[in-house]
N, C-alpha and C. Protein backbone atom coordinates (compact mmCIF):
# COMPACT_ATOMS: atom_id res chain seq x y z
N UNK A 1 2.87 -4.59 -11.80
CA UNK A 1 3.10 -4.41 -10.37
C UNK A 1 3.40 -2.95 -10.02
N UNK A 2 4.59 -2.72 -10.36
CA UNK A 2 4.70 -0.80 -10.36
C UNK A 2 4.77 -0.09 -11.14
N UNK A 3 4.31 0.66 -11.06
CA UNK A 3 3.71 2.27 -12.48
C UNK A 3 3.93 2.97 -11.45
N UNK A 4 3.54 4.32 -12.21
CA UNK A 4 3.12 5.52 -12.33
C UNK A 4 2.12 6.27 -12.81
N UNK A 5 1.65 7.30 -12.84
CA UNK A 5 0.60 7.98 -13.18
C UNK A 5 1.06 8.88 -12.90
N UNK A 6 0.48 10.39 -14.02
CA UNK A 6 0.08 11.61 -13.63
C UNK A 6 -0.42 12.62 -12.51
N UNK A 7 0.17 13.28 -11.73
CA UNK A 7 -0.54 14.29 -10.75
C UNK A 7 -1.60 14.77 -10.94
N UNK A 8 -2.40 14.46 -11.66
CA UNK A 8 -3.67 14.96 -11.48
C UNK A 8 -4.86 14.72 -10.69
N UNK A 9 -4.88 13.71 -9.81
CA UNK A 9 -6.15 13.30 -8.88
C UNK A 9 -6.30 12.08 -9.40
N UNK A 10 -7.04 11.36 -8.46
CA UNK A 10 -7.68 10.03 -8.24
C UNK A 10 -8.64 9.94 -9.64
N UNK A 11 -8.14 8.77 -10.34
CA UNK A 11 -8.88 8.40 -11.56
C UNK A 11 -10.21 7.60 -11.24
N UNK A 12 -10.55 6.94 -11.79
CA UNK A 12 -11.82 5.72 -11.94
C UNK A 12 -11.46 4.49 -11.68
N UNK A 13 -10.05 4.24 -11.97
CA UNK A 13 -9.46 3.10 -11.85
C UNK A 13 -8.66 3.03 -10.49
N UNK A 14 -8.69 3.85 -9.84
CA UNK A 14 -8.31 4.55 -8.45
C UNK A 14 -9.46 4.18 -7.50
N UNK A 15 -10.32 4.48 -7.83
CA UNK A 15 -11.70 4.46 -7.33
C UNK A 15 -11.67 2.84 -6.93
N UNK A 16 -11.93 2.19 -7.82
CA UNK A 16 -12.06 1.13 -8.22
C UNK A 16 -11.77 -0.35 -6.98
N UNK A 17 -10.03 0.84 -7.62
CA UNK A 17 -9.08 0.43 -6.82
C UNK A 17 -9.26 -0.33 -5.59
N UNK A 18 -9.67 0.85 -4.79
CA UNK A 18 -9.72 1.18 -3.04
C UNK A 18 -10.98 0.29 -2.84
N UNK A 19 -11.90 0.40 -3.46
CA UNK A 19 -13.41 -0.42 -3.40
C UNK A 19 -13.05 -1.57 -2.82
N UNK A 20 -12.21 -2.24 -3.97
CA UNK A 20 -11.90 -3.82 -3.62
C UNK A 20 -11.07 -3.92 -2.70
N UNK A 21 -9.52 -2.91 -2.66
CA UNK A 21 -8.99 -2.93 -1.38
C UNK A 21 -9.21 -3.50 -0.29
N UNK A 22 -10.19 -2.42 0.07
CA UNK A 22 -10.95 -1.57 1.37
C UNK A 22 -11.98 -3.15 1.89
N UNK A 23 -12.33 -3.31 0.51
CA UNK A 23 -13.41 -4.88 0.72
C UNK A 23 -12.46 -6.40 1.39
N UNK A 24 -10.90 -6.06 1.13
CA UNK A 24 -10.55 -7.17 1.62
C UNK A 24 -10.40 -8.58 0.19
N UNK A 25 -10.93 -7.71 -1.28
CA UNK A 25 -10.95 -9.04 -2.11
C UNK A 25 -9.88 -8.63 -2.92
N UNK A 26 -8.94 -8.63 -2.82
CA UNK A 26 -7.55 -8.15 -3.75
C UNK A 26 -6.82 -9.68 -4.27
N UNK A 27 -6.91 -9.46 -5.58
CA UNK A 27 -6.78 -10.29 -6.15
C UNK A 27 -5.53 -10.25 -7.30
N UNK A 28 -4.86 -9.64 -7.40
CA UNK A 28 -4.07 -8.61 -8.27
C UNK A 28 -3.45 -8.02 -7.70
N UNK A 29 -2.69 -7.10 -9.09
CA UNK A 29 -2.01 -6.11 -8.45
C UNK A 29 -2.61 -4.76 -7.68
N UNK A 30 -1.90 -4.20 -6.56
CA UNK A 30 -2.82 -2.75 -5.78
C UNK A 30 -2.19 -1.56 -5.93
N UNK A 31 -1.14 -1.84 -6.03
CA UNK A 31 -0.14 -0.49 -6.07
C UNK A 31 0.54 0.11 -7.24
N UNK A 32 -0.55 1.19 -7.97
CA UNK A 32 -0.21 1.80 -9.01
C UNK A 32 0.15 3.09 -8.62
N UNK A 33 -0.85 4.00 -8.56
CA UNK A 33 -0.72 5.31 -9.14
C UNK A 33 -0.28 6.29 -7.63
N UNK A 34 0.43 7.09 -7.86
CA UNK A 34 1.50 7.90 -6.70
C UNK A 34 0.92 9.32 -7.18
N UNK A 35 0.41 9.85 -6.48
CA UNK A 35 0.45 11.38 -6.12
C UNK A 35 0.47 12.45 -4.33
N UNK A 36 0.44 13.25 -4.16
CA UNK A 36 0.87 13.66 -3.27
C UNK A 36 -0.31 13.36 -2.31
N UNK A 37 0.01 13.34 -0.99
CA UNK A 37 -1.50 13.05 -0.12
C UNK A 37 -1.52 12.88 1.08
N UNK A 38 -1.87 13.10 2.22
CA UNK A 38 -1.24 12.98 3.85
C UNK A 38 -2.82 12.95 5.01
N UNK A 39 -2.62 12.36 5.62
CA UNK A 39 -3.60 11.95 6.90
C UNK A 39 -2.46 12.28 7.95
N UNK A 40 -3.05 12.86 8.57
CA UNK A 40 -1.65 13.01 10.47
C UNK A 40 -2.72 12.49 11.68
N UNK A 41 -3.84 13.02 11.62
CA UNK A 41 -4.44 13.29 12.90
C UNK A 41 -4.76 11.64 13.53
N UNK A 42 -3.95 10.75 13.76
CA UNK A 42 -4.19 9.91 13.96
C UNK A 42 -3.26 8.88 15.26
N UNK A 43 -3.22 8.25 16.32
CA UNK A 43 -2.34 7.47 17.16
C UNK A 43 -1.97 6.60 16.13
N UNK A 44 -0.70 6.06 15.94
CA UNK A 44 -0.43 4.81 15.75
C UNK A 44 -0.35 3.94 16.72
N UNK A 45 0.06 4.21 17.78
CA UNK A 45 0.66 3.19 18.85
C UNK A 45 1.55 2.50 18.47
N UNK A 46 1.29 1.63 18.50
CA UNK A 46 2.64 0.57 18.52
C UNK A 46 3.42 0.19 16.73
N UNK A 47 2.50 0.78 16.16
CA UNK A 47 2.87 1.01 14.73
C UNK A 47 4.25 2.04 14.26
N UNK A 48 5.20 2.18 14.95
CA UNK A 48 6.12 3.11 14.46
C UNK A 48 7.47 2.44 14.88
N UNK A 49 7.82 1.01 14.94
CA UNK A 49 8.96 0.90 14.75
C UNK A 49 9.52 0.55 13.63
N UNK A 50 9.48 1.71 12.72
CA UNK A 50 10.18 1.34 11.61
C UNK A 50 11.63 1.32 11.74
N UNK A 51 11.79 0.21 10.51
CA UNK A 51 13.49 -0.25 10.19
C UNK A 51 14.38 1.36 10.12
N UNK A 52 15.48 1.56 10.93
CA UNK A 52 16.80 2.61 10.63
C UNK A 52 16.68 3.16 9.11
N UNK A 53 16.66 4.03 8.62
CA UNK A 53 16.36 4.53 7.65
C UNK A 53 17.88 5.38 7.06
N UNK A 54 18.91 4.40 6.86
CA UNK A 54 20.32 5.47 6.08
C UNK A 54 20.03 5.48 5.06
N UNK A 55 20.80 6.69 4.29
CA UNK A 55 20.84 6.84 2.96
C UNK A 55 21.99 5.44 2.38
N UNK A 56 20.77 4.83 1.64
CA UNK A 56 21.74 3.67 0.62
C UNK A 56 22.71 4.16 -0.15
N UNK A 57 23.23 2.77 -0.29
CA UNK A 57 24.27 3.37 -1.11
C UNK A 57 24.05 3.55 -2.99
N UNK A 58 24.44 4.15 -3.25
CA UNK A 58 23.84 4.22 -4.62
C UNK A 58 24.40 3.40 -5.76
N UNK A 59 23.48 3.04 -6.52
CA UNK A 59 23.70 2.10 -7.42
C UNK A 59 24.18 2.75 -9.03
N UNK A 60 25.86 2.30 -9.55
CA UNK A 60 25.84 2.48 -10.76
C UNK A 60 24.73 2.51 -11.72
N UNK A 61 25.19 3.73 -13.02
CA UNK A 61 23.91 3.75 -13.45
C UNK A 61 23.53 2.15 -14.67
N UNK A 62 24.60 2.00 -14.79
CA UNK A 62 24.64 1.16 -16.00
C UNK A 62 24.39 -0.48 -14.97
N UNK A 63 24.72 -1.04 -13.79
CA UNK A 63 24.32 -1.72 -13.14
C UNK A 63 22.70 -1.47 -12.84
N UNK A 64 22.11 -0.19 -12.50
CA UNK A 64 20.61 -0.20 -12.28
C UNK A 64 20.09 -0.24 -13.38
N UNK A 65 20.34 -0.15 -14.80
CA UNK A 65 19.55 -0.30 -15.70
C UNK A 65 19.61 -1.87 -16.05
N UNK A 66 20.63 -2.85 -16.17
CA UNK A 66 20.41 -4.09 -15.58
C UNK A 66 19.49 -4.69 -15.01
N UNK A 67 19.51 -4.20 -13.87
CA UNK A 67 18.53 -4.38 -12.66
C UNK A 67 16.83 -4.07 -12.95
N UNK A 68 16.73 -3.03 -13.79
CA UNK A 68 15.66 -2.41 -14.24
C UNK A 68 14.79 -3.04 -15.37
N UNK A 69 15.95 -3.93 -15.88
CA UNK A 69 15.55 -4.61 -17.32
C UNK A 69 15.43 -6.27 -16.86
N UNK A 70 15.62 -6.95 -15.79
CA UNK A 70 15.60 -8.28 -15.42
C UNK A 70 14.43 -7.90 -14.23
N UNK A 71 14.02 -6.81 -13.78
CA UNK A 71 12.88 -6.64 -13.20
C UNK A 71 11.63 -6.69 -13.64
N UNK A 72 12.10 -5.98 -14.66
CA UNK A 72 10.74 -5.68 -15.77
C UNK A 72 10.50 -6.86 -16.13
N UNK A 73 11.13 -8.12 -16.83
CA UNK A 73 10.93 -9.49 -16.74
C UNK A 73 9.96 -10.53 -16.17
N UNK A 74 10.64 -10.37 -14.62
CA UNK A 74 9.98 -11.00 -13.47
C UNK A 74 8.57 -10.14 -13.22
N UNK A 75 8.00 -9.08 -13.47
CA UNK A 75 6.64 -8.25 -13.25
C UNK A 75 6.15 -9.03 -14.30
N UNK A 76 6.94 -9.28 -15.41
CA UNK A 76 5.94 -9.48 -16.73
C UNK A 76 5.28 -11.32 -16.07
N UNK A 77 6.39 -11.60 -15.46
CA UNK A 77 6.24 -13.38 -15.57
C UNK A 77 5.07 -13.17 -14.11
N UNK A 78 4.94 -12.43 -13.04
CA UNK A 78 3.89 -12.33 -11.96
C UNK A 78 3.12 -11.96 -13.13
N UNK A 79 2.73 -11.20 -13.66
CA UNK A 79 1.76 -10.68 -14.55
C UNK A 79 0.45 -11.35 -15.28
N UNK A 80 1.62 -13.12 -15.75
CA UNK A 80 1.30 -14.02 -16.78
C UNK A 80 1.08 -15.34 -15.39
N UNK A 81 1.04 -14.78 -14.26
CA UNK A 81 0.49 -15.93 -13.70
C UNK A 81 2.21 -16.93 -12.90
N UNK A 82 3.23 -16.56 -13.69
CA UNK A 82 3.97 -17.82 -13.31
C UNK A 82 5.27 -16.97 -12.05
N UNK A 83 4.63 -17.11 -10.84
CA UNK A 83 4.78 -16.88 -9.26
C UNK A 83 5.85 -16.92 -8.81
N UNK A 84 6.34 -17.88 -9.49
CA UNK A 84 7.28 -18.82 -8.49
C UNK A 84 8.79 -18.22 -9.32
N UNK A 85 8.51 -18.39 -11.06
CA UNK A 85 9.65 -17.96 -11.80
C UNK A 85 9.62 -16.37 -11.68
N UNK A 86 8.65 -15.72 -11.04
CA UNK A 86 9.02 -13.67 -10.75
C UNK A 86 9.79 -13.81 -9.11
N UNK A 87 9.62 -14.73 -8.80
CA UNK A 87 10.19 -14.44 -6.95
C UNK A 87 11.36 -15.22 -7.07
N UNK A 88 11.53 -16.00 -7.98
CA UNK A 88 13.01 -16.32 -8.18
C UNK A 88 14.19 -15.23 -8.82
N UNK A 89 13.28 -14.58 -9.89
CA UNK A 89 14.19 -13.70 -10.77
C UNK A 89 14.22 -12.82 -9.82
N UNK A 90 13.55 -11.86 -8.94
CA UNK A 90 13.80 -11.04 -7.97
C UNK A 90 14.82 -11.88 -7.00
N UNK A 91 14.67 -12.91 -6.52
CA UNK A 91 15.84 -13.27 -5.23
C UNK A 91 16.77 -12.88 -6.45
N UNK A 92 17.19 -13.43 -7.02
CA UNK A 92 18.14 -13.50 -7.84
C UNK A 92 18.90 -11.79 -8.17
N UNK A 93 18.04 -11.23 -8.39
CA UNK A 93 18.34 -9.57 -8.32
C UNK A 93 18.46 -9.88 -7.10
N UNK A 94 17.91 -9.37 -5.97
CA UNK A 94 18.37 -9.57 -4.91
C UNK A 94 19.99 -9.57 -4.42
N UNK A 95 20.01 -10.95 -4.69
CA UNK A 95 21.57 -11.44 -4.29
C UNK A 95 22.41 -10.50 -5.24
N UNK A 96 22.58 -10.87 -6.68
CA UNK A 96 23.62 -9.33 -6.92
C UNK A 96 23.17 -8.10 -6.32
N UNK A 97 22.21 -7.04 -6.25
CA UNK A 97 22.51 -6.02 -5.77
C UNK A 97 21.28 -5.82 -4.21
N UNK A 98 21.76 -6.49 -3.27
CA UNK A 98 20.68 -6.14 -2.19
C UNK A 98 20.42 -4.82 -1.63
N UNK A 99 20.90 -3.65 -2.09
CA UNK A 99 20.37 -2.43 -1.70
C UNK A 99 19.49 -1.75 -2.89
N UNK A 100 18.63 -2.89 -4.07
CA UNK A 100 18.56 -2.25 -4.88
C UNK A 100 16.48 -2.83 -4.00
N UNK A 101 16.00 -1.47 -3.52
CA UNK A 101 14.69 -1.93 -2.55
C UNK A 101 13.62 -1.80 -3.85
N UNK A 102 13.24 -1.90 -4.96
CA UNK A 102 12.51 -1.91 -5.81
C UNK A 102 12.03 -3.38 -6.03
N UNK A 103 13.41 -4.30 -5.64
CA UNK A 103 13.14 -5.56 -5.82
C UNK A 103 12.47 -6.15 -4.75
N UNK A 104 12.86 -6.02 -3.73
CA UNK A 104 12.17 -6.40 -2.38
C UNK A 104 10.42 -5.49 -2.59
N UNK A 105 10.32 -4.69 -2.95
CA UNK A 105 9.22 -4.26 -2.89
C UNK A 105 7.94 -5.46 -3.91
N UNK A 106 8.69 -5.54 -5.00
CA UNK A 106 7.84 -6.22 -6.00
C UNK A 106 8.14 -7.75 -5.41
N UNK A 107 9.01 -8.27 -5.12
CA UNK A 107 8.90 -9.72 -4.29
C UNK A 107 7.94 -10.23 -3.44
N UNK A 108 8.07 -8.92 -2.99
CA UNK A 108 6.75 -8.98 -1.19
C UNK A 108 5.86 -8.91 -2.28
N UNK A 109 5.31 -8.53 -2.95
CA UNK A 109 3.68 -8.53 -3.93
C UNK A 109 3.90 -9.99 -4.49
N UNK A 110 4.62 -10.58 -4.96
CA UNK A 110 4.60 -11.73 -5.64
C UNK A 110 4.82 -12.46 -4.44
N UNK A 111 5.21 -12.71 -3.26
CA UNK A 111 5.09 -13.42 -2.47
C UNK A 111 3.71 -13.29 -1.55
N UNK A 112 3.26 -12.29 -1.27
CA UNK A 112 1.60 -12.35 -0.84
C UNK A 112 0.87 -13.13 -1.66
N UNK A 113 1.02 -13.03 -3.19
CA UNK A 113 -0.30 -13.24 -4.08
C UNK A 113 -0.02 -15.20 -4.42
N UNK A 114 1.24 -15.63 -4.16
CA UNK A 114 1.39 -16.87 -3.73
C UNK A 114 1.06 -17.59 -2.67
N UNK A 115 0.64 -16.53 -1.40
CA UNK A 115 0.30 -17.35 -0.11
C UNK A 115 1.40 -17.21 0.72
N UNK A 116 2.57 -16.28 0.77
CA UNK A 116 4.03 -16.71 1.01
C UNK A 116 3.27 -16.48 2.63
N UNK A 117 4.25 -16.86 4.45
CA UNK A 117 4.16 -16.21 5.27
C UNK A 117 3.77 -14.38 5.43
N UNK A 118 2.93 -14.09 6.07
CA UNK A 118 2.93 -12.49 6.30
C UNK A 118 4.46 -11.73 6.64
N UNK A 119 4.87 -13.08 7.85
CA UNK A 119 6.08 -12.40 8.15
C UNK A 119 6.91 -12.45 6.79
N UNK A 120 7.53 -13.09 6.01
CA UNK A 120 8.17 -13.16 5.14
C UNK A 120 7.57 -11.79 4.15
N UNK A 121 6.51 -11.23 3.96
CA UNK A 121 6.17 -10.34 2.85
C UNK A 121 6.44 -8.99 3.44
N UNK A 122 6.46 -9.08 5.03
CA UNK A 122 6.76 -7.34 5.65
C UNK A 122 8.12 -7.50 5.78
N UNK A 123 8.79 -8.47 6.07
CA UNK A 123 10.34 -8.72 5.67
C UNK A 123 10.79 -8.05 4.71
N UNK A 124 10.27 -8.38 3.58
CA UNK A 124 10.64 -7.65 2.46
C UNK A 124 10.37 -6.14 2.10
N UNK A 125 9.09 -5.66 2.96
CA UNK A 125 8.98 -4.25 2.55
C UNK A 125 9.52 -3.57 4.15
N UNK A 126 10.19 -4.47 5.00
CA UNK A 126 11.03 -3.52 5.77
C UNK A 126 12.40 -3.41 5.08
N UNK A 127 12.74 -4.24 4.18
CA UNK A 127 13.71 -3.71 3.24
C UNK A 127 13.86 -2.87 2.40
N UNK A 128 12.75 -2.85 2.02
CA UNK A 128 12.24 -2.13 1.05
C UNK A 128 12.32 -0.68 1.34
N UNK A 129 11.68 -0.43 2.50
CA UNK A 129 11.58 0.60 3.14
C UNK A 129 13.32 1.09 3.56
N UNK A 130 13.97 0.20 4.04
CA UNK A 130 15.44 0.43 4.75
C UNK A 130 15.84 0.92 3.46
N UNK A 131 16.03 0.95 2.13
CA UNK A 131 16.74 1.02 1.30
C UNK A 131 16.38 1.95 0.51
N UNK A 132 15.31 2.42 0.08
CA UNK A 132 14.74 3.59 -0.67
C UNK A 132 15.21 4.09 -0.90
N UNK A 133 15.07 4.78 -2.06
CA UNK A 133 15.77 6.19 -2.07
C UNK A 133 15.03 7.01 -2.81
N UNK A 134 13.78 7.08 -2.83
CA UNK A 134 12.74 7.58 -3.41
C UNK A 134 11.21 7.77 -2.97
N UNK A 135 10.65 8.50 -3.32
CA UNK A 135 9.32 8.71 -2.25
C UNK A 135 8.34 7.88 -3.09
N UNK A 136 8.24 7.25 -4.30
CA UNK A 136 7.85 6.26 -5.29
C UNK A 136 7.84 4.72 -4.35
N UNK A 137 8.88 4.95 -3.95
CA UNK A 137 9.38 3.50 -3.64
C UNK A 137 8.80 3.12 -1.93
N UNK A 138 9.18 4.53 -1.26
CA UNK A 138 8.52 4.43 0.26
C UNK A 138 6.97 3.78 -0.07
N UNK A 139 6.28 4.82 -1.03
CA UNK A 139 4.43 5.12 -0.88
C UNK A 139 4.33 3.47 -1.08
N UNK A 140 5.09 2.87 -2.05
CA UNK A 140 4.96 1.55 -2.35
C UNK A 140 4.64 0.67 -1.69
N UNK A 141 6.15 0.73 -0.16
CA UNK A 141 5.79 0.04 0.45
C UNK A 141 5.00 0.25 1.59
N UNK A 142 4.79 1.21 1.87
CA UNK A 142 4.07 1.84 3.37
C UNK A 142 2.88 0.96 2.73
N UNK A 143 2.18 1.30 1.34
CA UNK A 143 1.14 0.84 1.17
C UNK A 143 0.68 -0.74 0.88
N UNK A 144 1.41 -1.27 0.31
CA UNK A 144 1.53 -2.98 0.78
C UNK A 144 1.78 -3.18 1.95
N UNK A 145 2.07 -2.81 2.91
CA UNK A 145 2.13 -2.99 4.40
C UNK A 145 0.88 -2.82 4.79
N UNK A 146 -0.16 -1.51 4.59
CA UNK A 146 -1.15 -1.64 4.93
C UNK A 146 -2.10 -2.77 4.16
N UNK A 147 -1.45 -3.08 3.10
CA UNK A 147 -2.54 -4.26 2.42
C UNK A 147 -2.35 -5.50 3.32
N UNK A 148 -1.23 -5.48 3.86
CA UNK A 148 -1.12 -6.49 4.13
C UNK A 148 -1.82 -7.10 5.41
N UNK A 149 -1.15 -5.91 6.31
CA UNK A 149 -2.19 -6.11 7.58
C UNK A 149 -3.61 -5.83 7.50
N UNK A 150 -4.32 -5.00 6.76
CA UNK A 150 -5.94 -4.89 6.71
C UNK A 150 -6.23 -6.85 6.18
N UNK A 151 -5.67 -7.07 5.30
CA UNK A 151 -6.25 -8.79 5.36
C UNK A 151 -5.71 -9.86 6.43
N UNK A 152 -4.96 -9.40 7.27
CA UNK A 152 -4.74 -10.35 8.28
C UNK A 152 -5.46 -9.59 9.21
N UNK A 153 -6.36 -8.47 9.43
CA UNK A 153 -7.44 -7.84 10.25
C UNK A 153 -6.63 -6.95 11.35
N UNK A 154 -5.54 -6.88 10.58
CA UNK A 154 -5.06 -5.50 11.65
C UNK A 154 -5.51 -3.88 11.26
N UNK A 155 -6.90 -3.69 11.36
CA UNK A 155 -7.24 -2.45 10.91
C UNK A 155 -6.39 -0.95 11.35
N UNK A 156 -6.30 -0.83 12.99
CA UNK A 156 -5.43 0.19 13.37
C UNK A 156 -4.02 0.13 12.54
N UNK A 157 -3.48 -0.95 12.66
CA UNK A 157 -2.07 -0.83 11.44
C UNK A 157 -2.54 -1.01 10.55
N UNK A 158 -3.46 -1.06 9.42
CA UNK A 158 -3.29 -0.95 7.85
C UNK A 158 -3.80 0.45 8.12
N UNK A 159 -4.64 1.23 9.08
CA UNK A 159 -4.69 2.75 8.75
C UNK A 159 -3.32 3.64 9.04
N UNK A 160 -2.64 2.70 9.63
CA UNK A 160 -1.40 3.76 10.32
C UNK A 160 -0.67 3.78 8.93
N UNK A 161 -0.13 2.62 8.14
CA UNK A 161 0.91 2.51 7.01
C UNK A 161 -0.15 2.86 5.97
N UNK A 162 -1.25 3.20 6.06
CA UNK A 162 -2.20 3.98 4.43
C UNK A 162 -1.96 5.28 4.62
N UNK A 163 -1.39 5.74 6.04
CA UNK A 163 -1.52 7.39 5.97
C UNK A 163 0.18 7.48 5.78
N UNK A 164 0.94 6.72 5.95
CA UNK A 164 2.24 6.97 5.73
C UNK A 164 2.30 6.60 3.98
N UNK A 165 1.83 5.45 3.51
CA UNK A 165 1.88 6.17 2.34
C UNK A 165 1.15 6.93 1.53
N UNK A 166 0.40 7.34 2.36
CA UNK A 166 -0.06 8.40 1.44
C UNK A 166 0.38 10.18 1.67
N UNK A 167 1.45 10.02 2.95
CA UNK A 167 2.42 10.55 3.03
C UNK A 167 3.54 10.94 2.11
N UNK A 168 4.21 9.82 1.94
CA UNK A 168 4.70 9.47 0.81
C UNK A 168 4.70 9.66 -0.63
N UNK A 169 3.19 9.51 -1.07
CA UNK A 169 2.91 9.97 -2.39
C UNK A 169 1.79 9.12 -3.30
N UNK A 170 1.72 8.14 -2.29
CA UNK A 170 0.25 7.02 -2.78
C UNK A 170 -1.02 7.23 -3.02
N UNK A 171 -1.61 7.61 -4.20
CA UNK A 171 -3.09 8.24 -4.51
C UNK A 171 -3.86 6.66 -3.80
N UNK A 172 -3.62 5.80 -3.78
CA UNK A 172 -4.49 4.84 -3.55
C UNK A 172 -4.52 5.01 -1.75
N UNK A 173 -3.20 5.12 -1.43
CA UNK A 173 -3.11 4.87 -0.04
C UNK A 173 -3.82 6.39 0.45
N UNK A 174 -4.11 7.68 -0.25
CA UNK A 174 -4.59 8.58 0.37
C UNK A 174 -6.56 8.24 0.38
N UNK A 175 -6.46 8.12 -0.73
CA UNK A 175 -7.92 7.40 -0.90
C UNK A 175 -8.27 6.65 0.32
N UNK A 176 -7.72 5.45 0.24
CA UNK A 176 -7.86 4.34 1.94
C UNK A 176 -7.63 5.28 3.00
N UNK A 177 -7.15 6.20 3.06
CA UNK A 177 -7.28 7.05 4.56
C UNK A 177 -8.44 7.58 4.97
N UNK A 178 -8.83 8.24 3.59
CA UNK A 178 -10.07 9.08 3.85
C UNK A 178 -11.04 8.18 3.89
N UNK A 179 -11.25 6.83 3.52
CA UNK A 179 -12.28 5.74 3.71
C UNK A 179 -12.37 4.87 4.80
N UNK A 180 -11.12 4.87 5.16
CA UNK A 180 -10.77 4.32 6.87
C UNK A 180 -10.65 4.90 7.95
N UNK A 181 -10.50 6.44 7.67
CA UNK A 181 -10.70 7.33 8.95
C UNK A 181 -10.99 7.13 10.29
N UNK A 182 -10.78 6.50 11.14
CA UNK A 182 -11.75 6.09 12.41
C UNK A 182 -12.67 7.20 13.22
N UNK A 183 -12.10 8.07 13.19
CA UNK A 183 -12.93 9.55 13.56
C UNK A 183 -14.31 9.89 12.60
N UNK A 184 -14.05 10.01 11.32
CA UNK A 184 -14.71 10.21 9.81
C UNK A 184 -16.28 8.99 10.56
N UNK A 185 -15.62 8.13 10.23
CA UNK A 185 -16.65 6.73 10.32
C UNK A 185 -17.19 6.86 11.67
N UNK A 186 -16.96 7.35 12.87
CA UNK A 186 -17.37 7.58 13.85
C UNK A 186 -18.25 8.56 13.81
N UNK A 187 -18.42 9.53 13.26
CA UNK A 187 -18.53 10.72 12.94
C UNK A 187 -20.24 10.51 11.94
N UNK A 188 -19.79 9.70 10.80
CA UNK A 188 -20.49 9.61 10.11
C UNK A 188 -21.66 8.57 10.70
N UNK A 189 -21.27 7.61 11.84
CA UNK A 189 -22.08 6.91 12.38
C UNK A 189 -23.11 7.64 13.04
N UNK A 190 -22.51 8.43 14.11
CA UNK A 190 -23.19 9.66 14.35
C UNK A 190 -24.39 9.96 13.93
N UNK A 191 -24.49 10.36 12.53
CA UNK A 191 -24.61 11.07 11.73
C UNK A 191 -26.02 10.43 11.77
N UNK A 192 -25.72 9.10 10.74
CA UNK A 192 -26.34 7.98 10.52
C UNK A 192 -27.75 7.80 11.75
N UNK A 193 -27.25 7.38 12.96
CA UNK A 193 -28.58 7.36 14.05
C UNK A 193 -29.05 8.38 14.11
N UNK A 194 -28.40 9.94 14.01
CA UNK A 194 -29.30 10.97 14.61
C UNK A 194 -30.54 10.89 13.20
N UNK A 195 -30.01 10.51 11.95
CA UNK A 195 -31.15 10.42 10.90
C UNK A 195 -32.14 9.36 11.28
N UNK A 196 -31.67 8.36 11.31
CA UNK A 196 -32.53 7.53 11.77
C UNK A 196 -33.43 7.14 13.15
N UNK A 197 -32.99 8.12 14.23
CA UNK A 197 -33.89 8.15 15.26
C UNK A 197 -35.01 9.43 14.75
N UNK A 198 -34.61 10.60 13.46
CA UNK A 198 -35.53 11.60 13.14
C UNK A 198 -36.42 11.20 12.42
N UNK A 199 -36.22 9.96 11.90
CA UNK A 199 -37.02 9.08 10.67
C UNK A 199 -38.01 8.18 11.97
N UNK A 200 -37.55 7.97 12.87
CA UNK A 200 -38.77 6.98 13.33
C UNK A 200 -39.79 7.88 14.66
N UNK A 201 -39.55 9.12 14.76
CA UNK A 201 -40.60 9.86 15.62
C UNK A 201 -41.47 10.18 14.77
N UNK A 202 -42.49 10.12 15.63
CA UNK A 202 -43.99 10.27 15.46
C UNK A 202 -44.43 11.70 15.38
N UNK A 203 -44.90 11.85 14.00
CA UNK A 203 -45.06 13.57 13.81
C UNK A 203 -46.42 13.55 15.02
N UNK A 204 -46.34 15.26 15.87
CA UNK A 204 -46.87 15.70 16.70
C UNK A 204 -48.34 16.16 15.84
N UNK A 205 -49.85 15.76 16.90
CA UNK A 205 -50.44 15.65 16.46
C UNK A 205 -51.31 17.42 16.07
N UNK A 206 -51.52 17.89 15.10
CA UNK A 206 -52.13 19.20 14.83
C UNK A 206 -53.14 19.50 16.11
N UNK A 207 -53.70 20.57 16.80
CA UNK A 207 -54.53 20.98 17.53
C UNK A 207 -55.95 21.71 16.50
């Protein structure tokens, strides 16, 4: 469910990635690899009421490694298929430490890939989001937010939360910006007829 990767640019498996994304057939996990990346030029509209954003409170270190090691668990058990026992072990984190938003982040993924309510899965990554304390953890969720709404067909909001995380630090979510562009694709449509109205005139006849 969550990794990391290297700063070096969009891999193959990045690529890949966004393909299926972008296609709407996500079947798995989406949210791996974090590097730096930003889209602005864009309205959200009604896309910006995000949750109050305080600095959490911080978690002992010897309590977050706890937390870190009964997480790793529940990823392994989504991993192996069994749904129900990873969204339990997360509530369960949960309830001891609810400002710990790593868990809410990986819940909302194991609760999408079960069928859970939509509302119930942005629930969780407005927690997710409320609690952060890391730009790892934002890109995370900005970008399951946009997964989420591009398959319930909210295209203007899954481009608004792909450019926030890729704000953030989401190589996947910067990728989906530059592929969802609405200007870009407008642009490129453009593009597209002026070729194809030059492809169907009739060369002028020699004298």
């Amino acid at each position: 469910m969550d990794s990391t990767s290297t700063p070096t640019g969009p891999s193959r498996h990045d690529a890949k990635l966004v393909d299926i994304l972008l296609n709407s057939a996500i079947d798995g996990e989406y949210v791996r690899d974090q590097i730096s990346g930003t889209f602005t030029s864009y309205d959200p509209g009604h896309h910006t009421d995000e949750p109050a954003r305080e600095k959490p409170p911080a978690i002992p270190a010897d309590l977050l490694a706890m937390l870190r090691k009964r997480e790793i668990q529940a990823i392994h058990a989504a991993e192996n298929g069994q749904l129900d026992s990873a969204v339990l072990k997360l509530t369960e984190i949960i309830a001891d430490c609810p400002h710990y938003a790593s868990a809410y982040n990986n819940r909302a993924q194991a609760r999408r890939l079960q069928g859970t309510s939509t509302q119930d899965v942005m629930a969780d990554l407005d927690m997710a989001v409320s609690y952060a304390a890391d730009q790892n953890t934002l890109a995370q969720a900005f970008t399951q937010k946009a997964v989420v709404l591009k398959e319930s067909g909210d295209q203007d909001g899954a481009f608004y939360y792909f450019s926030q995380g890729a704000k953030h630090g989401s190589e996947v979510a910067k990728m989906a910006v530059a592929r969802e562009n609405p200007y870009a694709k407008m642009c490129g449509n453009m593009v597209a007829q002026a070729m194809k109205q030059l492809r169907c005139q009739k060369p002028a006849l020699s004298s």
